[in-house]
Protein backbone atom coordinates (compact mmCIF):
# COMPACT_ATOMS: atom_id res chain seq x y z
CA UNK A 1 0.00 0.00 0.00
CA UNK A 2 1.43 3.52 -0.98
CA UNK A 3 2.15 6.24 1.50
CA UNK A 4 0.00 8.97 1.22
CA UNK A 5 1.91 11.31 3.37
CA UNK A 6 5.66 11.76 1.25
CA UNK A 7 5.53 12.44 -2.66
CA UNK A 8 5.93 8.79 -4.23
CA UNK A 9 8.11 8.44 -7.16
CA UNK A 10 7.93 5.66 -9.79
CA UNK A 11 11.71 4.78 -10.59
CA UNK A 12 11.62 4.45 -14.47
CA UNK A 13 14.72 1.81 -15.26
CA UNK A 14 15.34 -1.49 -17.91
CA UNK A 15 15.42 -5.03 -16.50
CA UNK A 16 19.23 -5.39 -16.68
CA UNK A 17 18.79 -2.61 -14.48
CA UNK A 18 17.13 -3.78 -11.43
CA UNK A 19 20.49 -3.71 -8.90
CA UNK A 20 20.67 0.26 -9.90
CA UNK A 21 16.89 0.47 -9.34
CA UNK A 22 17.30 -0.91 -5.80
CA UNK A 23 19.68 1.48 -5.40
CA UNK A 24 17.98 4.40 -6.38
CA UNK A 25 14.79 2.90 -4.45
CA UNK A 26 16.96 2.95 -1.02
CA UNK A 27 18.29 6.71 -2.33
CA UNK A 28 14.99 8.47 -2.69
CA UNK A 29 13.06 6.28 0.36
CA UNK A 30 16.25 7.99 2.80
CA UNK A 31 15.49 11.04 1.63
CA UNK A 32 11.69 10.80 2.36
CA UNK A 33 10.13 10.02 -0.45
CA UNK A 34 7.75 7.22 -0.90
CA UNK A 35 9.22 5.07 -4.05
CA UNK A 36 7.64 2.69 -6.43
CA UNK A 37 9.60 0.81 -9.05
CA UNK A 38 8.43 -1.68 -12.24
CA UNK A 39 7.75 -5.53 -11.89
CA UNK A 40 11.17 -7.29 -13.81
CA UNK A 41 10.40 -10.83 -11.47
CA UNK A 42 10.20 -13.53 -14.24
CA UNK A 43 6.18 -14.15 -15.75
CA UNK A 44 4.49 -17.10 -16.03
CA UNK A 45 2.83 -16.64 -19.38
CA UNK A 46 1.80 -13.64 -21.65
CA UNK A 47 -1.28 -12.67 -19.59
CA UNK A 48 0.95 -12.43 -16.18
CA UNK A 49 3.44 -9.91 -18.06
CA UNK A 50 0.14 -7.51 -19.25
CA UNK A 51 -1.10 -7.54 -15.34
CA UNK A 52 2.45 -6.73 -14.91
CA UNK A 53 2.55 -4.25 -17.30
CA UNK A 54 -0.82 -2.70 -16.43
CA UNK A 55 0.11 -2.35 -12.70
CA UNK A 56 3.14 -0.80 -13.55
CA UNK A 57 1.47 1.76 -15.61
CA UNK A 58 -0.64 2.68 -13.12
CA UNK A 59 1.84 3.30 -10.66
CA UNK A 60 3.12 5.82 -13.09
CA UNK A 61 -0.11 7.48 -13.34
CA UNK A 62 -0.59 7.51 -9.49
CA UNK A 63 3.13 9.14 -8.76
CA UNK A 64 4.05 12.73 -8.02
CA UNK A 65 6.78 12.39 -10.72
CA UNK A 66 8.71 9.58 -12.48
CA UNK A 67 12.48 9.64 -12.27
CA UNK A 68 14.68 7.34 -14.59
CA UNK A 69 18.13 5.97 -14.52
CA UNK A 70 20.91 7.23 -16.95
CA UNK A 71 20.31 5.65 -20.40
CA UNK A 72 16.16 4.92 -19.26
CA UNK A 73 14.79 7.60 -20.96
CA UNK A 74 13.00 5.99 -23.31
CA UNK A 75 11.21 2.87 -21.82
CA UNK A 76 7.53 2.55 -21.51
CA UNK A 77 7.08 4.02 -18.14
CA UNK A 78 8.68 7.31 -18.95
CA UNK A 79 6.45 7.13 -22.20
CA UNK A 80 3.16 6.68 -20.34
CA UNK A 81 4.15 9.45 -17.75
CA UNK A 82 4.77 11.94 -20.31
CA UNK A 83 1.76 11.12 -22.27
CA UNK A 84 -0.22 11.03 -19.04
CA UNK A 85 0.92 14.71 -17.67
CA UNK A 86 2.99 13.17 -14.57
CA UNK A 87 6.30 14.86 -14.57
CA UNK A 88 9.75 13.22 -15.68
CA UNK A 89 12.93 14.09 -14.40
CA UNK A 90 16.42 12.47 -14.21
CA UNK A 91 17.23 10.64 -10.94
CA UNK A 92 19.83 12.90 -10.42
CA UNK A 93 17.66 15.86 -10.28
CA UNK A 94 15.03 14.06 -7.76
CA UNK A 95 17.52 13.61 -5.39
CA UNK A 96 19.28 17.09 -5.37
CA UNK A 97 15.84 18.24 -4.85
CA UNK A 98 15.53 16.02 -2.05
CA UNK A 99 19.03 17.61 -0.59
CA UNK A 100 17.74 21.45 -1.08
CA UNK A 101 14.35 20.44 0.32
């Protein structure tokens, strides 16, 4: 269940990723924010990856902002947020905000 009290932000990253995206999880969730990140555990069949997909998607849609790893700019996630009106900023950004804040 999300925390409705800090700013949650969906970490946008690609499966060979998902060591970074821990990372970056731990980063933002010690500087107070609340932190989703997409679904990479292995699927069972093609309708298990679109639940996967779907749930990730609306993670994006329920976040205060999507951050994404270096070279992440262009997966799905950052697509949907962008088409959706959530904002999109570099991880890097996120967390110097977090630091002025």
């Amino acid at each position: 269940m999300q925390d409705r009290t800090r700013p949650c932000v969906f970490i946008a990253g690609h499966a060979a990723d998902v060591d970074r995206l821990n990372l970056a999880a731990a980063e933002l969730a010690a500087a107070g924010y609340a932190v989703a990140v997409p679904d990479f555990t292995p699927t069972l069949d093609a309708d298990d990856l679109l639940a996967r997909v779907a749930d990730d998607l609306a993670a994006v849609e329920a976040a205060a902002a999507v951050a994404y790893l270096p070279g992440a700019e262009d997966t799905l996630e950052v697509a949907h947020a962008e088409l959706s009106g959530v904002p999109v900023l570099r991880l890097a950004d996120v967390l110097a905000l977090a630091v002025t804040r």
